[in-house]
PDB file of N, CA and C in Angstrom:
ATOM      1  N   UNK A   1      17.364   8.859  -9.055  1.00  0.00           N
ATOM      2  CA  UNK A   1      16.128   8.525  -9.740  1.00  0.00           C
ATOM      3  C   UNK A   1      15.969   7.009  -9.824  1.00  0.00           C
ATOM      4  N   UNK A   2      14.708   6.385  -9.387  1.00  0.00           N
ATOM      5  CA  UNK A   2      14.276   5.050 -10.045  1.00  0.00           C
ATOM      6  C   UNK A   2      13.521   4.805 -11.136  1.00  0.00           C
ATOM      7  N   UNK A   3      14.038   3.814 -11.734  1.00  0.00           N
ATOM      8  CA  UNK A   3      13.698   3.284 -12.816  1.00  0.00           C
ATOM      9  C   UNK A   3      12.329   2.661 -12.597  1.00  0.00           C
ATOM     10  N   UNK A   4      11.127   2.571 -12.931  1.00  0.00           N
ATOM     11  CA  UNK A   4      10.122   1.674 -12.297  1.00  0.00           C
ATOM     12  C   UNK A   4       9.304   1.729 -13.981  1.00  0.00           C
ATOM     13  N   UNK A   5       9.249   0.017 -14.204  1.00  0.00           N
ATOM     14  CA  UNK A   5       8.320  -0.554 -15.313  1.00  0.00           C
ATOM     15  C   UNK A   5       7.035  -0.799 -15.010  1.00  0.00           C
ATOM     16  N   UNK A   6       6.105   0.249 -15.548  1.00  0.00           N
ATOM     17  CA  UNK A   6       4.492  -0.075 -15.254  1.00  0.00           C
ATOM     18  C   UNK A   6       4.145  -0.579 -16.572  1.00  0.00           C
ATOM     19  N   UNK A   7       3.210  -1.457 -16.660  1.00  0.00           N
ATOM     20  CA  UNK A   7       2.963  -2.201 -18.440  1.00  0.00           C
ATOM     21  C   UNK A   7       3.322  -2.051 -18.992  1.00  0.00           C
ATOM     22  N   UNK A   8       4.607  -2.364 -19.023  1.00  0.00           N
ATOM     23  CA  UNK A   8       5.289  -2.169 -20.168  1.00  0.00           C
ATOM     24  C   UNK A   8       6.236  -0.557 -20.381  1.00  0.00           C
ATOM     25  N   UNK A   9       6.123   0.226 -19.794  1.00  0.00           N
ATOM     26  CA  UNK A   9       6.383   1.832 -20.042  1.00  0.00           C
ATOM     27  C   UNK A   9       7.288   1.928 -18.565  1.00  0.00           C
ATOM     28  N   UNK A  10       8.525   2.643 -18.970  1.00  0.00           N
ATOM     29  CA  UNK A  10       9.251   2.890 -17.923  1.00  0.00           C
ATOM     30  C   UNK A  10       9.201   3.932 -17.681  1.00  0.00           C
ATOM     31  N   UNK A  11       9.408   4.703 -16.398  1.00  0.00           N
ATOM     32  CA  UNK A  11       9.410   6.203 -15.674  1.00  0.00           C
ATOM     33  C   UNK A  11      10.100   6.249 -14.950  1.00  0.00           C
ATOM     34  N   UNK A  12      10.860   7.217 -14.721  1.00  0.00           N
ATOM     35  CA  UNK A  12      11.212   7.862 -13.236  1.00  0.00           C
ATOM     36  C   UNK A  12      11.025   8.341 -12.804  1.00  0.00           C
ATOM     37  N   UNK A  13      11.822   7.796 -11.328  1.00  0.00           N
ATOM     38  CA  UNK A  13      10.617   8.725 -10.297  1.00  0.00           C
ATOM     39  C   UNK A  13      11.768   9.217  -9.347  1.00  0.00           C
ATOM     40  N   UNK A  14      11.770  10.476  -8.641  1.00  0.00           N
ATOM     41  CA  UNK A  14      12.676  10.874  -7.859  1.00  0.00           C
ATOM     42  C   UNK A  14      12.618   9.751  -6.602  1.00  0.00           C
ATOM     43  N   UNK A  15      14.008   9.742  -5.905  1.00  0.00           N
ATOM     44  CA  UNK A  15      13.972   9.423  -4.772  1.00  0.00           C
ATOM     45  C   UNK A  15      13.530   9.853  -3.379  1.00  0.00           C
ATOM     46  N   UNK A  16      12.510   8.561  -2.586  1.00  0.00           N
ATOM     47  CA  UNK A  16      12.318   9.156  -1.646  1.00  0.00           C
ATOM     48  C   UNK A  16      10.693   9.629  -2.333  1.00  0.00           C
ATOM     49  N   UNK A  17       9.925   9.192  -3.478  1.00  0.00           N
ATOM     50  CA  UNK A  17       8.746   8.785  -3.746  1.00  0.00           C
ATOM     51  C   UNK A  17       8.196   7.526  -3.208  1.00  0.00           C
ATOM     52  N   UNK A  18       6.856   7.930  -3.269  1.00  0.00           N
ATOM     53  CA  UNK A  18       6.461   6.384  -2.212  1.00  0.00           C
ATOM     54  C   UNK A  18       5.864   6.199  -2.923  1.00  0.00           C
ATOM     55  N   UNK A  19       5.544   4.061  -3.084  1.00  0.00           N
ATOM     56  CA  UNK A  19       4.528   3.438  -3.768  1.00  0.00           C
ATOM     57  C   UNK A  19       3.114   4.073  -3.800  1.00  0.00           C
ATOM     58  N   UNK A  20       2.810   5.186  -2.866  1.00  0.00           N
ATOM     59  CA  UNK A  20       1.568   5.418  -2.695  1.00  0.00           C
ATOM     60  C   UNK A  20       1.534   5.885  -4.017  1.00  0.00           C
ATOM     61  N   UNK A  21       2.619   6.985  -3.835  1.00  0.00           N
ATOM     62  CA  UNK A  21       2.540   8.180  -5.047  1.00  0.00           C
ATOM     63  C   UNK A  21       2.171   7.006  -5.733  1.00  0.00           C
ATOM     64  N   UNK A  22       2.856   6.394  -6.537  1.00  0.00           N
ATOM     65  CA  UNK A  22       2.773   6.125  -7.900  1.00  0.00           C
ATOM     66  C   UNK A  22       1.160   5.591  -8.143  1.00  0.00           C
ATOM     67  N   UNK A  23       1.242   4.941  -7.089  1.00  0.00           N
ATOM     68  CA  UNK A  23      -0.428   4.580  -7.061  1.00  0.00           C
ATOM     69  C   UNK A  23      -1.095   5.605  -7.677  1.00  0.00           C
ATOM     70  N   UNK A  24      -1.429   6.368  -6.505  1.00  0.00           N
ATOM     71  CA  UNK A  24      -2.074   7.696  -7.571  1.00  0.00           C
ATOM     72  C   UNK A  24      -2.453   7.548  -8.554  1.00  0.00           C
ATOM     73  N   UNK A  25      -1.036   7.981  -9.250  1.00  0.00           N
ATOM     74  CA  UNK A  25      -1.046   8.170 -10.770  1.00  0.00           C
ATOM     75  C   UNK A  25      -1.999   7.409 -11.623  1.00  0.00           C
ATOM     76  N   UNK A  26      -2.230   6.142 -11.463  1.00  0.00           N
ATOM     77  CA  UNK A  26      -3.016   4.950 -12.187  1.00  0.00           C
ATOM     78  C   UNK A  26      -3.832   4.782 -11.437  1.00  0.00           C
ATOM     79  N   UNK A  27      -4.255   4.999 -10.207  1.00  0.00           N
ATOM     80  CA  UNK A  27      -5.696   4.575  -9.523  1.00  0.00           C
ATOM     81  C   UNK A  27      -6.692   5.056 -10.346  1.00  0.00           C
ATOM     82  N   UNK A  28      -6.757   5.919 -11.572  1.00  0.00           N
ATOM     83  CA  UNK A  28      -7.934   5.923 -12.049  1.00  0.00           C
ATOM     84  C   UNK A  28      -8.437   4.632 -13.269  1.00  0.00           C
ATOM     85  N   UNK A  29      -6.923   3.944 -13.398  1.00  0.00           N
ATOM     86  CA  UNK A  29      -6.752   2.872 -14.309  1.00  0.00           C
ATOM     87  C   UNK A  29      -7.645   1.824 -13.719  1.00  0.00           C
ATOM     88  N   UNK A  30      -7.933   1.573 -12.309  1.00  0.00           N
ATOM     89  CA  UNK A  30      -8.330   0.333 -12.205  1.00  0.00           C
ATOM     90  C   UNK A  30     -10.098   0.653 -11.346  1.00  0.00           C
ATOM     91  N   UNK A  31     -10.652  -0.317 -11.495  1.00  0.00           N
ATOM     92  CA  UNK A  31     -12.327  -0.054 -10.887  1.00  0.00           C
ATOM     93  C   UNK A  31     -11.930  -0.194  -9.330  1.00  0.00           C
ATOM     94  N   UNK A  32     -11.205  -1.045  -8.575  1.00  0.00           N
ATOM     95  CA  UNK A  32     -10.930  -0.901  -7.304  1.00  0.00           C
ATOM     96  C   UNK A  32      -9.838   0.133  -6.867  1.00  0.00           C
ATOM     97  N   UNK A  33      -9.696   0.397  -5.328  1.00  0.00           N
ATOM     98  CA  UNK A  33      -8.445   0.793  -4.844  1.00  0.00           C
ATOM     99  C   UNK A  33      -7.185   0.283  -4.687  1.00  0.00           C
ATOM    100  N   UNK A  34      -6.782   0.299  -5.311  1.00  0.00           N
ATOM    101  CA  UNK A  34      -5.344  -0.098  -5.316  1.00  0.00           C
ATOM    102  C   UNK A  34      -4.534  -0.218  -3.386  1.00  0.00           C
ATOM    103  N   UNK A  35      -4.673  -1.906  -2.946  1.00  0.00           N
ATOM    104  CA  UNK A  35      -3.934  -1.661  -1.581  1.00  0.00           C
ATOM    105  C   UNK A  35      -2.620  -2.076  -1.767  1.00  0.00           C
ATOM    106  N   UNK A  36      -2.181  -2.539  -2.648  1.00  0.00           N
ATOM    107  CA  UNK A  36      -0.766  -2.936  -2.264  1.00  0.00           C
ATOM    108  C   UNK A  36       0.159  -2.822  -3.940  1.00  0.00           C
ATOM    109  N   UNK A  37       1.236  -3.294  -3.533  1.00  0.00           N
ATOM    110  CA  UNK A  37       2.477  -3.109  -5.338  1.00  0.00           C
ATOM    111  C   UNK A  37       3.227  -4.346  -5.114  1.00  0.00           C
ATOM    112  N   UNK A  38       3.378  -4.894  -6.471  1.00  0.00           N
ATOM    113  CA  UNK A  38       3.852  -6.227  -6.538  1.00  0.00           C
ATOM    114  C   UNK A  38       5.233  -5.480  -7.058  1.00  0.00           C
ATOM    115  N   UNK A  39       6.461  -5.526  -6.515  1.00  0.00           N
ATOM    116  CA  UNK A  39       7.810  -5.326  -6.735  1.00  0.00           C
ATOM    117  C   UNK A  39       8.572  -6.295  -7.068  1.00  0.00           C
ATOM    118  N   UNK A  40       8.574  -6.214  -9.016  1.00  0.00           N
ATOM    119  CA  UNK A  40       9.887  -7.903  -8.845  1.00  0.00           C
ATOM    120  C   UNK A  40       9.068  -9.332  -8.563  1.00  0.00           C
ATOM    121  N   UNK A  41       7.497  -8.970  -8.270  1.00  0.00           N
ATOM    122  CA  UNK A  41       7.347 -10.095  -8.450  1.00  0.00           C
ATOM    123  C   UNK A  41       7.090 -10.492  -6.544  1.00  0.00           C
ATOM    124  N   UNK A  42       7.162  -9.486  -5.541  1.00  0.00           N
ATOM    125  CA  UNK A  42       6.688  -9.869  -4.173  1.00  0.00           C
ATOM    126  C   UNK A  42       5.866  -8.540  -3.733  1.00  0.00           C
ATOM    127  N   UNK A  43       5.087  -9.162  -3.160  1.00  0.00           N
ATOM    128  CA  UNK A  43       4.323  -7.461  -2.164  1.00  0.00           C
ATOM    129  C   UNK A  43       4.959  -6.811  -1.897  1.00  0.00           C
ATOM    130  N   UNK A  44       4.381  -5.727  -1.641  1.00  0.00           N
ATOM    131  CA  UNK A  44       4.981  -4.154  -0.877  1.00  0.00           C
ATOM    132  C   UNK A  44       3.737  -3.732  -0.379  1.00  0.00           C
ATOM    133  N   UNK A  45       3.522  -2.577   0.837  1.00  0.00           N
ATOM    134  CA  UNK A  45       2.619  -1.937   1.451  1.00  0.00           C
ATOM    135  C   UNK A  45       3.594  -0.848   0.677  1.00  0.00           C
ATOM    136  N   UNK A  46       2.207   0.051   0.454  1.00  0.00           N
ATOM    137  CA  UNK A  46       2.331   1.299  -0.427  1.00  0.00           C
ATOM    138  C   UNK A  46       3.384   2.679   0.039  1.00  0.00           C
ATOM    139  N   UNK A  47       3.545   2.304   1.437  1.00  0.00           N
ATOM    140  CA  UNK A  47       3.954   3.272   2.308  1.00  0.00           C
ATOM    141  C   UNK A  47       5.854   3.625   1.851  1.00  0.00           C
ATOM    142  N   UNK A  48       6.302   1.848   1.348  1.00  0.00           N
ATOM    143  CA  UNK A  48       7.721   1.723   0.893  1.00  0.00           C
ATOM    144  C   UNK A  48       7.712   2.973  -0.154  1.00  0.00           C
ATOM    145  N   UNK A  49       9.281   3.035  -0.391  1.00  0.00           N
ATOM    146  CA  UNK A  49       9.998   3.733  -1.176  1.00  0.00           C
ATOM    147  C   UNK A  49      10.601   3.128  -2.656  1.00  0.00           C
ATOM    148  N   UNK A  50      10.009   3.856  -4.228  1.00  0.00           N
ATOM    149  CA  UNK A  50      10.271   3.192  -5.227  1.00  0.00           C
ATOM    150  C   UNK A  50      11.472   2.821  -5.123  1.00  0.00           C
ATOM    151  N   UNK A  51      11.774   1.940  -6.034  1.00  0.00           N
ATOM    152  CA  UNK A  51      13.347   1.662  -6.544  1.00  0.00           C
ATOM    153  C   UNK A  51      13.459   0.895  -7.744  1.00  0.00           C
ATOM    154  N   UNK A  52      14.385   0.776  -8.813  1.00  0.00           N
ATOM    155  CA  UNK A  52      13.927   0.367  -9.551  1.00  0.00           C
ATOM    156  C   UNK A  52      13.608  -1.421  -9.719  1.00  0.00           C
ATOM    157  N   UNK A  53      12.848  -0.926 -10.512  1.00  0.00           N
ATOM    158  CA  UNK A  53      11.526  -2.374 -10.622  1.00  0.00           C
ATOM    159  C   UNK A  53      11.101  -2.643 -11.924  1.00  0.00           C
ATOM    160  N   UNK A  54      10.247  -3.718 -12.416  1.00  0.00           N
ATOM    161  CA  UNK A  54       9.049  -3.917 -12.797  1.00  0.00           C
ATOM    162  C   UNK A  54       7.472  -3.948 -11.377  1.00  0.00           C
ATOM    163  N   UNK A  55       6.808  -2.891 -11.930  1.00  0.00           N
ATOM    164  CA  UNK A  55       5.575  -2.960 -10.908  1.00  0.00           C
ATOM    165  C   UNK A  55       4.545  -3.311 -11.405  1.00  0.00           C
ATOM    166  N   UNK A  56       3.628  -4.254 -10.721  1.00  0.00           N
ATOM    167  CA  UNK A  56       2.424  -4.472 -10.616  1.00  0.00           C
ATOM    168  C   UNK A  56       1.537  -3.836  -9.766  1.00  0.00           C
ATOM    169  N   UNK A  57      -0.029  -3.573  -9.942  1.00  0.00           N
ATOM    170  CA  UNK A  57      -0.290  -3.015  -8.826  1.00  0.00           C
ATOM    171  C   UNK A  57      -1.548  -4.450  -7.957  1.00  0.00           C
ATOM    172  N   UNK A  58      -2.066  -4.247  -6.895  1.00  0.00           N
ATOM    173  CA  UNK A  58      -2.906  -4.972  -6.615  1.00  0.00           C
ATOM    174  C   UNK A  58      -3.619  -4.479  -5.566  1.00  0.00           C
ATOM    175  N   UNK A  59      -5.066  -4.871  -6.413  1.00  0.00           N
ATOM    176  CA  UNK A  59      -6.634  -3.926  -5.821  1.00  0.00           C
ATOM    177  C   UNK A  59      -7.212  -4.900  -4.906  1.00  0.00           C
ATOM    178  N   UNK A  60      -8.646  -4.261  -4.013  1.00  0.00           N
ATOM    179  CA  UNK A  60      -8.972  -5.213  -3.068  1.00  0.00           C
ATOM    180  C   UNK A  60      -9.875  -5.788  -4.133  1.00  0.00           C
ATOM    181  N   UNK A  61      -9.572  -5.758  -5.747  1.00  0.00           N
ATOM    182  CA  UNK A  61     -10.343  -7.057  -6.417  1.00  0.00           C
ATOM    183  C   UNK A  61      -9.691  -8.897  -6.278  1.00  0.00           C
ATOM    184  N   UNK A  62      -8.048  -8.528  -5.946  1.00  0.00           N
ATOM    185  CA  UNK A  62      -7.208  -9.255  -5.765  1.00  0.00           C
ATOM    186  C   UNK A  62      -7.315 -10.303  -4.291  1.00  0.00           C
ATOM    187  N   UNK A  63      -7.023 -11.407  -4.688  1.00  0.00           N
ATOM    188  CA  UNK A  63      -7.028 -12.530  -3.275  1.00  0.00           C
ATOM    189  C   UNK A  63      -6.471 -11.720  -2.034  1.00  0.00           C
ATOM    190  N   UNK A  64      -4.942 -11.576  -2.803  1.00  0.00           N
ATOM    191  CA  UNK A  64      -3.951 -10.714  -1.763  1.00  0.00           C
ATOM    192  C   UNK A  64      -4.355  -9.947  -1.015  1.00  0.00           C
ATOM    193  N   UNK A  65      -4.923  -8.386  -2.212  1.00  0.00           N
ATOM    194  CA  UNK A  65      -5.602  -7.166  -1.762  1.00  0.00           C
ATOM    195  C   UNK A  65      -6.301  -7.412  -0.564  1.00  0.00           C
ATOM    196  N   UNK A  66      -7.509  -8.255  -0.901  1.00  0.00           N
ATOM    197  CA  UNK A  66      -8.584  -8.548  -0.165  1.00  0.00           C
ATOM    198  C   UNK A  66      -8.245  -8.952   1.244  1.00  0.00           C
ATOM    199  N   UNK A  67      -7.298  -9.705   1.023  1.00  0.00           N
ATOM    200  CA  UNK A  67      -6.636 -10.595   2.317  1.00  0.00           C
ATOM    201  C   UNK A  67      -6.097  -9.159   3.609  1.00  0.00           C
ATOM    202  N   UNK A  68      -5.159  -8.489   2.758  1.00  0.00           N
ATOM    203  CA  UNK A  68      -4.550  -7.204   3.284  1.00  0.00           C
ATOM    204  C   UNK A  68      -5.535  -6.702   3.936  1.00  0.00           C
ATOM    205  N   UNK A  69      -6.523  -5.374   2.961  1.00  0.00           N
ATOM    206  CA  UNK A  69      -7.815  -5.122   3.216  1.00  0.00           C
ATOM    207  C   UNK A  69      -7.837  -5.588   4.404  1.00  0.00           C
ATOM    208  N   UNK A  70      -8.754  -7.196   4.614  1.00  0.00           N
ATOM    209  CA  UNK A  70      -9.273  -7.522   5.693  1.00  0.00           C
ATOM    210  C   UNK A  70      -8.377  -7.743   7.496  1.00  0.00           C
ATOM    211  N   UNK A  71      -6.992  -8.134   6.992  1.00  0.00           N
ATOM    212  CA  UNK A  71      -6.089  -7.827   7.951  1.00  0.00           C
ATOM    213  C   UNK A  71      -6.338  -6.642   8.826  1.00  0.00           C
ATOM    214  N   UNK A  72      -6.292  -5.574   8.020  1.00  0.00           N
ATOM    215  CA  UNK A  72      -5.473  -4.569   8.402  1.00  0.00           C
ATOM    216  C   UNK A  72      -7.186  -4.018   9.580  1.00  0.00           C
ATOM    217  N   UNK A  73      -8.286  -4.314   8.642  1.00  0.00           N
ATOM    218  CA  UNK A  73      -9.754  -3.741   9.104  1.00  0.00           C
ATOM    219  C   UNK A  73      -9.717  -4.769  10.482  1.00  0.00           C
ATOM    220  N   UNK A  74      -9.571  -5.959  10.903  1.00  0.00           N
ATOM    221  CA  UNK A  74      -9.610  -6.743  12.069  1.00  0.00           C
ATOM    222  C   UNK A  74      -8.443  -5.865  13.252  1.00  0.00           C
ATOM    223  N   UNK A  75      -7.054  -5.221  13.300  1.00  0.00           N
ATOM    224  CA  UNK A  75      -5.817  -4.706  13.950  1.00  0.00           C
ATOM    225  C   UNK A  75      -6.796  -3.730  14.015  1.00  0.00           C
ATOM    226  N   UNK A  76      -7.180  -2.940  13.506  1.00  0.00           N
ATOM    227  CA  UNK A  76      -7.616  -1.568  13.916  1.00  0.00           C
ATOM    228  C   UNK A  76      -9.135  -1.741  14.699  1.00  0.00           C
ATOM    229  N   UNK A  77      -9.696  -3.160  14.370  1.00  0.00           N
ATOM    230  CA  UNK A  77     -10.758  -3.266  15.600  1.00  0.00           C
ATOM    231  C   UNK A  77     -10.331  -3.491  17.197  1.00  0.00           C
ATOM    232  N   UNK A  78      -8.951  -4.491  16.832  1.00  0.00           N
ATOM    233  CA  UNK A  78      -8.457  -5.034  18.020  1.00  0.00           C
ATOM    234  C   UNK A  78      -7.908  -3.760  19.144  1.00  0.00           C
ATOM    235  N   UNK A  79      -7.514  -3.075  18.065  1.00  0.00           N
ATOM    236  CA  UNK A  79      -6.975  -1.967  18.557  1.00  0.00           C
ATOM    237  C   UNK A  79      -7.708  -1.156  19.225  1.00  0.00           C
ATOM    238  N   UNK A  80      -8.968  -0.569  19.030  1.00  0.00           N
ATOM    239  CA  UNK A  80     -10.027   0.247  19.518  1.00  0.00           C
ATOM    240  C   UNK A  80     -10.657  -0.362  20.679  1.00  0.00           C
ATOM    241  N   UNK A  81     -10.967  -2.134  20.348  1.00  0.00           N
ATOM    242  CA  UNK A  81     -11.251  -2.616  21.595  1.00  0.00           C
ATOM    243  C   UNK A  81     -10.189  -3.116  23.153  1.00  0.00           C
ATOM    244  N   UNK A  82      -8.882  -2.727  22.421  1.00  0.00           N
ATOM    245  CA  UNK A  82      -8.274  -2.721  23.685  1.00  0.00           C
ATOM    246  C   UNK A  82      -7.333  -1.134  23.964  1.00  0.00           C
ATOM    247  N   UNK A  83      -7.399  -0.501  23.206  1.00  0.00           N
ATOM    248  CA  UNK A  83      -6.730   0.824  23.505  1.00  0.00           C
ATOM    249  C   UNK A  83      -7.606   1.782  23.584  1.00  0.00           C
ATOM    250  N   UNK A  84      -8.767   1.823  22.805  1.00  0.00           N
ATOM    251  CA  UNK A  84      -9.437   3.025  22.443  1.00  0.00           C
ATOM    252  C   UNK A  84      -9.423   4.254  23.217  1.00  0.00           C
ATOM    253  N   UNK A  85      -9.342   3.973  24.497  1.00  0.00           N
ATOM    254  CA  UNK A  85      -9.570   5.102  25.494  1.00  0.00           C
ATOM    255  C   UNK A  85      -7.729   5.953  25.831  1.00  0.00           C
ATOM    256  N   UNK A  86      -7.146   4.856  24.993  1.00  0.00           N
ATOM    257  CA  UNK A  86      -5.565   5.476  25.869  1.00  0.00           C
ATOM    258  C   UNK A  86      -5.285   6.759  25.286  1.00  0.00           C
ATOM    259  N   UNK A  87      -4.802   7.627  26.063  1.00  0.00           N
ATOM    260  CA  UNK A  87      -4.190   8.673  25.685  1.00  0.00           C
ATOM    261  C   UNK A  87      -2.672   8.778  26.113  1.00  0.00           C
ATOM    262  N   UNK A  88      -1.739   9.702  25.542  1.00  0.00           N
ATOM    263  CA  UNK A  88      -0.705  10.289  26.095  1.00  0.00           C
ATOM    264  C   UNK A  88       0.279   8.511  26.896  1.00  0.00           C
ATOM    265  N   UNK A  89      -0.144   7.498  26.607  1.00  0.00           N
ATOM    266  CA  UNK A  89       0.598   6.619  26.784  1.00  0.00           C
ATOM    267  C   UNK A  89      -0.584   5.767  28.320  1.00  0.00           C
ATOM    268  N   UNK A  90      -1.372   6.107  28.629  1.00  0.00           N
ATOM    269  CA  UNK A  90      -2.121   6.138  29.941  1.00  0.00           C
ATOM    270  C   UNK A  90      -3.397   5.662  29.581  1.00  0.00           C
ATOM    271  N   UNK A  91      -4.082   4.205  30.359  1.00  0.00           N
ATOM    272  CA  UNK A  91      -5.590   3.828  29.589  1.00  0.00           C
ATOM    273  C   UNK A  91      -6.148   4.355  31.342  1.00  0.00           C
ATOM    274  N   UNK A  92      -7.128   4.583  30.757  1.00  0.00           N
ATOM    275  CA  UNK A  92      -8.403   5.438  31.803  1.00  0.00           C
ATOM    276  C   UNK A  92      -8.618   3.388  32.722  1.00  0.00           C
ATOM    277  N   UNK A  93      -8.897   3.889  33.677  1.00  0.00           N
ATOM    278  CA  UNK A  93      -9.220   3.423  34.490  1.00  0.00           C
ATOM    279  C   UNK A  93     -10.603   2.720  34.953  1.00  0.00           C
TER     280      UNK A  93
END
């Protein structure tokens, strides 16, 4: 089990829970989506595995968020405009 401090209130969480989960739980806490978790005080992508912590969360109201957010929306253009067509490992011709 991890220990993880959200405002103040500690929980555990089984191992092998992901930051997403916990997200969840409080995404109704905040007016944005929650993209990323401040662990200790550094980022995390949501996808990591709890452990124990103090957590923060951070929305695309956040510099960071926003920054992420926009990262991630530019890779998945780049991506479509140079892969879009590949399949099975093979780009069409």
């Amino acid at each position: 089990m991890a220990l993880v401090k959200i405002h103040g209130i500690t929980k555990e969480y089984p191992e092998g829970t992901t930051w997403m989960e916990v997200a969840r739980e409080h995404q109704k806490e905040y007016e944005y989506d929650i993209l990323l978790v401040r662990v200790n005080g550094k980022l995390q992508e949501l996808h990591k595995q709890v452990k124990d912590c103090e957590l923060s969360f951070v929305t695309a109201k956040d510099k960071p968020g926003m920054s992420a957010y926009q990262r991630s929306a530019s890779l998945m253009m780049l991506k479509a405009q140079r892969g879009g067509s590949r399949q099975c490992g093979k780009a069409d011709d």
